[in-house]
C-alpha atoms as a PDB file:
ATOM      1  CA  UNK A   1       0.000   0.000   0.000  1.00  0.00           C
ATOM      2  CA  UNK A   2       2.925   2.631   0.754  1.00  0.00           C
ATOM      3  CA  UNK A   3       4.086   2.380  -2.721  1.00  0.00           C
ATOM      4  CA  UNK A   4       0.935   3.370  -4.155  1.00  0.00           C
ATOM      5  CA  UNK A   5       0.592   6.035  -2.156  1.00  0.00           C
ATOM      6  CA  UNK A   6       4.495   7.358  -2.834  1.00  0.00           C
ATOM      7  CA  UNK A   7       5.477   9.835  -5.607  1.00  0.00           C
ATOM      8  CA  UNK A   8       8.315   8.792  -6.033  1.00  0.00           C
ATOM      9  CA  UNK A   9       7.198   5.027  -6.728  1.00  0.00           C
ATOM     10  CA  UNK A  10       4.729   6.396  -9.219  1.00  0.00           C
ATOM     11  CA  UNK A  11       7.186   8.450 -10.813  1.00  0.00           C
ATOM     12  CA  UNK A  12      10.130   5.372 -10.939  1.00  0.00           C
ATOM     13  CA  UNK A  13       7.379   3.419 -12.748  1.00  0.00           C
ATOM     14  CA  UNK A  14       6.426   6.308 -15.489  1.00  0.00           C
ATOM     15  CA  UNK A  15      10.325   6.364 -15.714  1.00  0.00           C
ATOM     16  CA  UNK A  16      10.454   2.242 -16.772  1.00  0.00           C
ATOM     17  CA  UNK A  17       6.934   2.789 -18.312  1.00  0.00           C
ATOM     18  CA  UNK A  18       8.006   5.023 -20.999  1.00  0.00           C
ATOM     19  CA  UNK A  19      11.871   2.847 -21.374  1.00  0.00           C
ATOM     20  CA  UNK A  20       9.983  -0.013 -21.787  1.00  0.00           C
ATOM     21  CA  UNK A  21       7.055   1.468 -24.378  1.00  0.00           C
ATOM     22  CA  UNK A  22      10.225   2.574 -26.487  1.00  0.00           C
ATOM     23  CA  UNK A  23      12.165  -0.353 -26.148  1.00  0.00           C
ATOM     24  CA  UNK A  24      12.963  -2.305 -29.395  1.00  0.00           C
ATOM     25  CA  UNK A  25      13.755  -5.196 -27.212  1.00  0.00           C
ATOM     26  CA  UNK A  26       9.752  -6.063 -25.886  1.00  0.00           C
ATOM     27  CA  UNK A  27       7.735  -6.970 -28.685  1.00  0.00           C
ATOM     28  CA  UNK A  28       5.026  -4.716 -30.062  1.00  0.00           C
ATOM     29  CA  UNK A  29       2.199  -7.546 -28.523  1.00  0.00           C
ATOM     30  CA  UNK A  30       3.424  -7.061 -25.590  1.00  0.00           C
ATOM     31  CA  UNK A  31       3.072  -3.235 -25.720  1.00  0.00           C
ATOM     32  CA  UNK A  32      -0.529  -4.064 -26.494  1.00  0.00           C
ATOM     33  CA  UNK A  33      -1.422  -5.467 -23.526  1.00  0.00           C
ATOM     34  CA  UNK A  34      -1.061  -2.187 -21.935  1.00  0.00           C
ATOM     35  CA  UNK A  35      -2.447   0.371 -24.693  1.00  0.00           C
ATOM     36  CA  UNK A  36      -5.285  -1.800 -25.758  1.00  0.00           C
ATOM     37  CA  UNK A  37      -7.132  -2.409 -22.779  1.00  0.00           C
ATOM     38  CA  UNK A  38      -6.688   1.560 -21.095  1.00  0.00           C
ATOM     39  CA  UNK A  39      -7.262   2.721 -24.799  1.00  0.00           C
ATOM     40  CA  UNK A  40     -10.700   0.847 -24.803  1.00  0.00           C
ATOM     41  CA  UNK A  41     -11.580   1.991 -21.250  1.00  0.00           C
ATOM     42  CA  UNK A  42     -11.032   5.518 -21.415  1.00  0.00           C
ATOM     43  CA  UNK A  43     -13.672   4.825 -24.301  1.00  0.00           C
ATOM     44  CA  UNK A  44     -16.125   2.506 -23.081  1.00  0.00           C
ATOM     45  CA  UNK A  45     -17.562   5.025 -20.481  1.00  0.00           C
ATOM     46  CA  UNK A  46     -18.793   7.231 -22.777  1.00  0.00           C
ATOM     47  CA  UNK A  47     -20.187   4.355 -24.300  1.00  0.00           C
ATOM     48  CA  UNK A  48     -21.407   2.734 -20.352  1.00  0.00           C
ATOM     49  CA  UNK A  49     -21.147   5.567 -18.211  1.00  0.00           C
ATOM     50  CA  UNK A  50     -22.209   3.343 -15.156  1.00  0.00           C
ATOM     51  CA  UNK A  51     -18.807   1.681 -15.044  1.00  0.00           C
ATOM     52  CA  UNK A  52     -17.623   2.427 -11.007  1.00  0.00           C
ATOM     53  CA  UNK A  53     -14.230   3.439 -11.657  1.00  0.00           C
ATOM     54  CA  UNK A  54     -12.977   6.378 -13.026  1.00  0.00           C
ATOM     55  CA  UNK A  55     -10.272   6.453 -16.095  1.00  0.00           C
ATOM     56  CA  UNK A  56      -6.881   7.304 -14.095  1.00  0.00           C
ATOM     57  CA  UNK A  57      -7.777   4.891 -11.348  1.00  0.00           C
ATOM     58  CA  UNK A  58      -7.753   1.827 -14.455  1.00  0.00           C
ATOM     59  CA  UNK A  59      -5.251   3.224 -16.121  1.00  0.00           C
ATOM     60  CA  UNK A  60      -2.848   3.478 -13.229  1.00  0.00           C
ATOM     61  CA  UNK A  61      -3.563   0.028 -11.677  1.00  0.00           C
ATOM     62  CA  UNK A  62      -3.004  -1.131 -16.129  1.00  0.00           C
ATOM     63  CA  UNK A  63       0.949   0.883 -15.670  1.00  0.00           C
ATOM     64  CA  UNK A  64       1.398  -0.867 -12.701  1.00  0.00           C
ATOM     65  CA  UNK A  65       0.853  -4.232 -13.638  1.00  0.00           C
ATOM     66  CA  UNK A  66       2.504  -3.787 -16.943  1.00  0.00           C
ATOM     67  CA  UNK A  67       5.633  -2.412 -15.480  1.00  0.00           C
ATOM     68  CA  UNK A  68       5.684  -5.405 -12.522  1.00  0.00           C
ATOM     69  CA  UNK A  69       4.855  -7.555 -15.556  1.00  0.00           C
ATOM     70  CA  UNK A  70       7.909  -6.461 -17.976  1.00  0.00           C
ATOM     71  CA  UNK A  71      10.191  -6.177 -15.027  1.00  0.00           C
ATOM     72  CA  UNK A  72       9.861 -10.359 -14.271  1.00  0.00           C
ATOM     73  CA  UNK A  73       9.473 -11.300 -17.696  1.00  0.00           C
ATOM     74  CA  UNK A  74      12.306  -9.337 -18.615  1.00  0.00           C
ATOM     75  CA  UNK A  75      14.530  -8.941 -15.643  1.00  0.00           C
ATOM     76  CA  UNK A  76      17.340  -8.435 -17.559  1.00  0.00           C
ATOM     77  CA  UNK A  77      15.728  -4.950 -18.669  1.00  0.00           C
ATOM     78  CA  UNK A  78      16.253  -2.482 -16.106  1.00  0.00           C
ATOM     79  CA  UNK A  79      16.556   1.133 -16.100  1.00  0.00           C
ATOM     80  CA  UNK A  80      20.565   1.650 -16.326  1.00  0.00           C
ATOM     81  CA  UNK A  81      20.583  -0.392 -19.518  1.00  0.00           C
ATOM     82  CA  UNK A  82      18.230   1.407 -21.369  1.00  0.00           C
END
């Protein structure tokens, strides 16, 4: 719970998120599990607007996962070798 709440958390895991988004090394698929489902959910409330949770909240928990995701699959990716 403290590192959702920490700034500086969020902001080491925009860091990786945008050094792995531009990374030639993860394939594009992978790239799409991130883009396509926030991409479809920032849409789908105008679309349902009874959906409970709001945009960021979905699209930060998506960055978080992603990032925690890349970062096992890929441990040999980290931030000084990008």
């Amino acid at each position: 719970m403290k590192k959702w709440l920490s700034i500086a958390g969020w902001a080491r895991i925009a860091a990786k998120l945008g050094a792995y988004l531009r990374s030639p090394i993860i394939p594009l698929w992978e790239k799409a599990l991130l883009l396509v489902p926030v991409i479809a959910y920032w849409v789908l409330p105008d679309v349902l607007p009874y959906l409970p949770f709001d945009d960021l909240a979905v699209t930060l928990i998506m960055v978080n996962w992603f990032v925690g995701r890349i970062e096992r699959k890929y441990p040999a990716l980290n931030r000084d070798k990008l």
